[in-house]
Protein backbone atom coordinates (compact mmCIF):
# COMPACT_ATOMS: atom_id res chain seq x y z
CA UNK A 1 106.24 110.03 80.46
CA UNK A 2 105.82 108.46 84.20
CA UNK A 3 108.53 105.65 85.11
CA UNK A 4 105.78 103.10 84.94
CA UNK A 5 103.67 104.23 81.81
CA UNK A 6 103.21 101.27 79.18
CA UNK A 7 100.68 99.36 77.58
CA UNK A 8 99.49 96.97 80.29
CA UNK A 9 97.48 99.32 82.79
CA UNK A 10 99.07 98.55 86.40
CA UNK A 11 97.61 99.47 88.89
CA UNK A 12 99.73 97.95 91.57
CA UNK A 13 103.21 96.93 91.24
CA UNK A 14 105.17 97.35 94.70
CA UNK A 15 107.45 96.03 97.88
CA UNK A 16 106.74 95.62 100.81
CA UNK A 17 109.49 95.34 103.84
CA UNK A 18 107.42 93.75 107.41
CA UNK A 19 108.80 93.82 110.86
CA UNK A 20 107.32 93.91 114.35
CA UNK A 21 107.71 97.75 113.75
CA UNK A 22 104.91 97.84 110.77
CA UNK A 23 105.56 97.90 107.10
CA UNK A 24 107.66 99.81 104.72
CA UNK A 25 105.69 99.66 101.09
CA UNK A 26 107.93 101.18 98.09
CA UNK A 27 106.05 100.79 94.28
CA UNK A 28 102.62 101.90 92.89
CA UNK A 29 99.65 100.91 95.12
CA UNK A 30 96.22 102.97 95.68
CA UNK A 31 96.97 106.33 97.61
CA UNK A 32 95.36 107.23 101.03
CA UNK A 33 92.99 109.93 100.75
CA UNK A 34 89.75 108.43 100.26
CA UNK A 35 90.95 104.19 100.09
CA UNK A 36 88.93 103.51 102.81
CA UNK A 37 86.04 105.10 100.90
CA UNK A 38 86.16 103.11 98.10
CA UNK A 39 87.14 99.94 99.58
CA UNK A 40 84.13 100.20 102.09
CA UNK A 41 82.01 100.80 98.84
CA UNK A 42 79.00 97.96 99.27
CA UNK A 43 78.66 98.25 95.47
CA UNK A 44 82.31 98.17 94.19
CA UNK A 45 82.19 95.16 92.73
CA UNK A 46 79.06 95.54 90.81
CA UNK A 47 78.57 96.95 87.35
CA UNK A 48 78.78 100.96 89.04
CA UNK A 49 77.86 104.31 88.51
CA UNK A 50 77.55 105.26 84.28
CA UNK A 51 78.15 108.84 83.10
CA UNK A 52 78.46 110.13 79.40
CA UNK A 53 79.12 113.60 80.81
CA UNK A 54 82.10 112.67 82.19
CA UNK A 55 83.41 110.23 80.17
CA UNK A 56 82.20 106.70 81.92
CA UNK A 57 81.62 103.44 79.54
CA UNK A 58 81.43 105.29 76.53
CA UNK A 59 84.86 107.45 76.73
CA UNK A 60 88.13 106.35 78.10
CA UNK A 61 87.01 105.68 81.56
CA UNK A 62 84.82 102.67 83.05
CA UNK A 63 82.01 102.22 85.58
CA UNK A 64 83.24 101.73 88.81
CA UNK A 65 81.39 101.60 91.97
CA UNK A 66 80.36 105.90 93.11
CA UNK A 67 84.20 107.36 91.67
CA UNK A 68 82.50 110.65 91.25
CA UNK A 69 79.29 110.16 93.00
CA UNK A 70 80.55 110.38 96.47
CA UNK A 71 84.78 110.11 96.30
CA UNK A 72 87.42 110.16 94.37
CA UNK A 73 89.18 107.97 93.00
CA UNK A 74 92.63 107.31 95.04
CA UNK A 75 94.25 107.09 91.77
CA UNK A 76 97.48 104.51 92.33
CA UNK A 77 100.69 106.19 91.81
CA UNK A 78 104.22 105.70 93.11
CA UNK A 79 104.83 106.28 96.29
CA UNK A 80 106.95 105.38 99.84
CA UNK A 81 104.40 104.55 102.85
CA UNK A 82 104.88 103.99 106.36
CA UNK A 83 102.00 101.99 108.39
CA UNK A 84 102.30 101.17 112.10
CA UNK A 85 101.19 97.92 113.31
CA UNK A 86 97.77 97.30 115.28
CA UNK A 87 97.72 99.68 118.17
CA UNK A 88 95.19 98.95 120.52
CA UNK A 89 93.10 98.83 117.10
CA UNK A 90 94.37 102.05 115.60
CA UNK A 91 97.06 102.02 112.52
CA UNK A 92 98.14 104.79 111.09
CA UNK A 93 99.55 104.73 107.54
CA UNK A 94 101.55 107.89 106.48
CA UNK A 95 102.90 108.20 102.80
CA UNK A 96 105.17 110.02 100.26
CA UNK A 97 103.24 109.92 96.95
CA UNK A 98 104.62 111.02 93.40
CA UNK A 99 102.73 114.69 92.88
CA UNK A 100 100.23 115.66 90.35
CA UNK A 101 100.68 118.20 87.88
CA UNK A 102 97.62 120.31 88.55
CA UNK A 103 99.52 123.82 88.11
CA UNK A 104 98.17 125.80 85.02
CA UNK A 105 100.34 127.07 82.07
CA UNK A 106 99.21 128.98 78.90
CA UNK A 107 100.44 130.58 76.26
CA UNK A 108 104.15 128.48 74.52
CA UNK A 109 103.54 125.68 77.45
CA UNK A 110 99.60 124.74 76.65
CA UNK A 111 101.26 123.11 73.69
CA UNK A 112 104.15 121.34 74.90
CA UNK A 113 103.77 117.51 75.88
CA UNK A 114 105.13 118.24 79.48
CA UNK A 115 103.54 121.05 81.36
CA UNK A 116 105.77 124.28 82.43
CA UNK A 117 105.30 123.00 86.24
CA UNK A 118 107.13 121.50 88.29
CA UNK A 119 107.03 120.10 92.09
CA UNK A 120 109.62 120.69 94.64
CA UNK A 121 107.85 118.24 97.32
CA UNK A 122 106.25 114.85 97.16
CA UNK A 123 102.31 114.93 98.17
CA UNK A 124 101.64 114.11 101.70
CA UNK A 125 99.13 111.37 102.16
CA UNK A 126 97.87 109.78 105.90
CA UNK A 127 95.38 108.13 106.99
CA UNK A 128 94.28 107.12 110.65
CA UNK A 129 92.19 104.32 110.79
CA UNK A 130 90.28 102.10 113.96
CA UNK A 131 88.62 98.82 113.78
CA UNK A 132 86.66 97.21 116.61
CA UNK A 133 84.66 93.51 116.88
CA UNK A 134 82.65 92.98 119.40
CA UNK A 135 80.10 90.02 119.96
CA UNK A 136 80.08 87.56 117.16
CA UNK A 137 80.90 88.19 113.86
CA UNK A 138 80.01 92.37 114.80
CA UNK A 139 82.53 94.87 113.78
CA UNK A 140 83.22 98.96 113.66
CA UNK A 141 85.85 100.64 111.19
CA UNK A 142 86.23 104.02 111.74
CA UNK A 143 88.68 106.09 109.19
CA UNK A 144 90.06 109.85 108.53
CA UNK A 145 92.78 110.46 106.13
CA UNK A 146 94.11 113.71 104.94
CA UNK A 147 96.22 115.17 101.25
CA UNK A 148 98.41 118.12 100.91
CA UNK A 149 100.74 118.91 98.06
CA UNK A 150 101.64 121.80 95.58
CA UNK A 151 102.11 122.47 92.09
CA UNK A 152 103.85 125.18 90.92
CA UNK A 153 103.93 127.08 87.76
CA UNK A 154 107.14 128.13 85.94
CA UNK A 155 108.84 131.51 86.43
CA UNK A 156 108.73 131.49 82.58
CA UNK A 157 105.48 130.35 81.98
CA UNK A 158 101.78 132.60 82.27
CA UNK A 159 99.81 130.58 84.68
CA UNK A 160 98.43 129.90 88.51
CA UNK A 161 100.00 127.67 90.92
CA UNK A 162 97.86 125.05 92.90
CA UNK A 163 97.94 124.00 96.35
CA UNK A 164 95.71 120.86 96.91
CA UNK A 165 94.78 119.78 99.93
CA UNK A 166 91.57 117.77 101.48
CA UNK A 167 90.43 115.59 104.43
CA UNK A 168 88.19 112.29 103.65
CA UNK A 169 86.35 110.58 106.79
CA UNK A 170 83.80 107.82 107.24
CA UNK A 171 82.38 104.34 109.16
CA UNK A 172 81.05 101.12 108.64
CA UNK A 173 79.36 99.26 110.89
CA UNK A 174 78.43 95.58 110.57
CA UNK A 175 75.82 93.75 113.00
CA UNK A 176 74.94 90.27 111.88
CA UNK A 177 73.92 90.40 108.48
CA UNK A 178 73.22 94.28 108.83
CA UNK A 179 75.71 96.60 107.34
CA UNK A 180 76.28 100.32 107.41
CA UNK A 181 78.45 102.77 105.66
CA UNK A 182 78.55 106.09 105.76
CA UNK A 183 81.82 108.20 103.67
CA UNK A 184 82.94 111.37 102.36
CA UNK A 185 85.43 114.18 101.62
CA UNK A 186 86.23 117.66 101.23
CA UNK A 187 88.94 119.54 99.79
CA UNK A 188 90.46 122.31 97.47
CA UNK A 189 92.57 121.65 94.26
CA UNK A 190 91.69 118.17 94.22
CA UNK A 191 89.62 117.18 91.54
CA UNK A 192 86.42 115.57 91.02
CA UNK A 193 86.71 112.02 89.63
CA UNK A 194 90.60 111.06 90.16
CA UNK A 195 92.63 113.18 92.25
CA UNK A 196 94.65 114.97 93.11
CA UNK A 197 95.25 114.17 89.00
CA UNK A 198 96.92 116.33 85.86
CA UNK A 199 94.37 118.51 85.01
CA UNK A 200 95.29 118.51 81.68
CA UNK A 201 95.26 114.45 81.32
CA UNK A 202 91.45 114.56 82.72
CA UNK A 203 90.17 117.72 80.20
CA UNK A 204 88.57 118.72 83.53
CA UNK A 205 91.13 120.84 84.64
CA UNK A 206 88.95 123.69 85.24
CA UNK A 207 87.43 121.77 87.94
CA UNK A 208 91.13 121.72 89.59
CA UNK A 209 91.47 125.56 89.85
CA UNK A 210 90.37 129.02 88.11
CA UNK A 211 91.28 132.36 87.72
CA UNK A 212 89.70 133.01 91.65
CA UNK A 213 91.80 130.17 92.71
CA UNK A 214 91.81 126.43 94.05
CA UNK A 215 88.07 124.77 93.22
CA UNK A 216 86.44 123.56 96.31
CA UNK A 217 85.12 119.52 95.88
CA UNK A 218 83.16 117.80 98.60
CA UNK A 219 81.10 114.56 98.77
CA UNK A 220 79.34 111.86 100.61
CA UNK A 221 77.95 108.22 99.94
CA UNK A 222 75.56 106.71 102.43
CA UNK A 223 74.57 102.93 102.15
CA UNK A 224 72.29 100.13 104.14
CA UNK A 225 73.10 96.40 103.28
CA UNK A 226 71.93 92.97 104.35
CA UNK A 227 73.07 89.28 103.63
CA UNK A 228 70.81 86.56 103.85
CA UNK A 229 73.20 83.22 103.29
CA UNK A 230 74.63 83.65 99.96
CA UNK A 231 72.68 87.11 99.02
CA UNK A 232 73.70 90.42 99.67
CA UNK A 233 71.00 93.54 99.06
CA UNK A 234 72.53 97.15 98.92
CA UNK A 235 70.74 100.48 99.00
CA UNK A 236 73.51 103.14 97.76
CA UNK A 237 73.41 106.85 97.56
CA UNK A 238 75.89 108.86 96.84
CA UNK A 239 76.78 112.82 95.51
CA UNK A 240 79.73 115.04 94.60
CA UNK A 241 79.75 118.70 94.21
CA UNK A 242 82.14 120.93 92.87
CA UNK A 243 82.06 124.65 93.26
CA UNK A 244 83.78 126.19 90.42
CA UNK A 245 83.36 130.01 91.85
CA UNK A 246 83.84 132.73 88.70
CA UNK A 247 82.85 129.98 86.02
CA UNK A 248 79.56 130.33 83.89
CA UNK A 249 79.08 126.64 84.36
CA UNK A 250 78.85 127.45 88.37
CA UNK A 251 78.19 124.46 90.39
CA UNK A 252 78.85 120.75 89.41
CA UNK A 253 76.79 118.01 90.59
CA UNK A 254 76.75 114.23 90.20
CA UNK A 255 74.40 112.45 91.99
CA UNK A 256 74.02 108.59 92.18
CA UNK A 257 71.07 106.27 93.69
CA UNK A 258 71.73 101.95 93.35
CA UNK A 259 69.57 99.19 94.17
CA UNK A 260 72.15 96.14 93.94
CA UNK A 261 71.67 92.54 94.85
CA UNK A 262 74.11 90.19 94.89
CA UNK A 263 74.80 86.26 95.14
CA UNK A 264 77.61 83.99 95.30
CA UNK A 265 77.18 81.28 93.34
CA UNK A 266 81.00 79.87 94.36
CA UNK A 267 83.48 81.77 96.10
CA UNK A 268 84.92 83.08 92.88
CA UNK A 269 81.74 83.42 91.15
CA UNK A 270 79.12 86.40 92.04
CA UNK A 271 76.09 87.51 90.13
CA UNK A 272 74.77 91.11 90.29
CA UNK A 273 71.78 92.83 89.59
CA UNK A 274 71.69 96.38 89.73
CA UNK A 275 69.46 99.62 89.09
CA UNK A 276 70.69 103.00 88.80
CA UNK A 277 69.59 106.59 88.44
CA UNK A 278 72.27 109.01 87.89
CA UNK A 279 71.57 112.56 87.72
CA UNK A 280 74.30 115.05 86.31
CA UNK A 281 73.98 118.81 87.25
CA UNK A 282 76.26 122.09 86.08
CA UNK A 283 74.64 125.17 86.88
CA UNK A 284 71.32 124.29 88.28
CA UNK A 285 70.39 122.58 84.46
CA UNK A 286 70.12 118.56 84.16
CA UNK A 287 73.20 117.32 81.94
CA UNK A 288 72.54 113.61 81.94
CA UNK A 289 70.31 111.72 83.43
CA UNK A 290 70.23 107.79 83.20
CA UNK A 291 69.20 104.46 84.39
């Protein structure tokens, strides 16, 4: 068990210490690699990407915005981040995070509850990001954030150790009611819907690494929106490919396309209407399609 497992799914639970020289935050919050992806999703709050292939709506995950089609998921988790305060526009955020157990064990181990890995390190997490208005109401946010952490097997145990590691980018650009977003990521050992995550705790953790080593994972999302008064319209797409290199199944692809529109009734009240085509790939053949 984690120190904050339990019935009531938290996803943020934390601390936070301000001064003129930034802020200290110690708790669970959403990690860095990939938050400004998700957060500069235009279709986030709407109903989101559906997959039966991998488990969305129907299994024990839920729709959310492109997790999968374009990032991942910065899965919250304990951790102990640093972020500067406004620099000319620039803050950088730098954190300690509570590793994943992505390391592989077989044989005795692939039955035990807890895995035979262990880490020695925390994961490294950072991300740099710059925001810029200009004229009225017009605004830039620029981001790049980075991962790095490693799982190792146990000197007793038959399996692989992982190293994870992975760099996630994008920008949104806003002019008038015009908006523009433009995201994605790369990496090895990290995943493909939440991760860095336990391979094991996902089912996917071929998709984490293989017998020729860490899996490589990249992605982008691309979106146009514009806001008329109280209505917003969004044109999303997004994809994620893995490359799972020695595996029959080969490549993994999930690609998403949204039309969204959305009003605000009240400030707390939003309608959405959506339209999706999702198109799920492993080796070249179609493995769910859907609208």
């Amino acid at each position: 068990e984690t120190p904050n497992d339990g019935l009531i799914d938290t996803r943020q639970f934390y601390g936070t210490v301000d001064a003129s020289w930034g802020q200290l935050l110690i708790g669970k919050d959403f990690t860095l690699y990939n938050r400004s992806n998700i957060f500069g999703d235009e279709i986030l709050l709407g109903y989101g990407m559906t997959n039966d292939t991998l488990g969305l709506v129907d299994g024990p995950y839920v729709s959310f915005g492109n997790i999968g089609s374009g990032y991942i998921y910065p899965l919250p988790t304990n951790q102990i981040t640093y972020r500067t305060p406004d620099m000319g526009g620039f803050k950088l955020a730098v954190g300690l995070i509570d590793p994943s157990r992505t390391a592989t064990a077989d044989g005795d181990c692939a039955s035990l509850a807890v895995p035979c890995t262990s880490e020695s390190a925390p994961r490294l997490e950072g991300e740099l990001t710059y925001n810029m208005g200009f004229g009225d109401g017009n605004n830039l946010n620029v981001w790049g954030g980075f991962m790095s952490q490693t799982s190792e097997a146990a000197s007793n145990a038959s399996g692989e150790d992982v190293d994870s590691q992975g760099v996630s980018y994008g920008a949104q650009l806003k002019l008038g009611g015009l908006s523009l977003h433009a995201s994605g990521y790369d990496g090895e050992g990290v995943g493909y819907l939440v991760g860095p995550a336990d391979a094991r705790g996902l089912g996917l953790g071929v998709l984490i690494a293989n017998a020729d080593g860490e899996v490589d994972s990249s992605g982008y999302l691309a979106q146009a929106a514009y806001t008329m008064g109280s209505t917003r319209a969004v044109l999303s797409y997004g994809v994620s490919e893995v490359d799972v290199t020695g595996q029959a199944s080969g490549e993994w692809e999930n690609e998403n396309t949204t039309v969204g529109v959305f009003h605000s009734f009240y400030p707390n009240l939003i309608g959405v209407v959506e339209y999706s085509m999702t198109e799920f790939t492993i080796g070249g053949s179609s493995a769910y399609s859907d609208e």
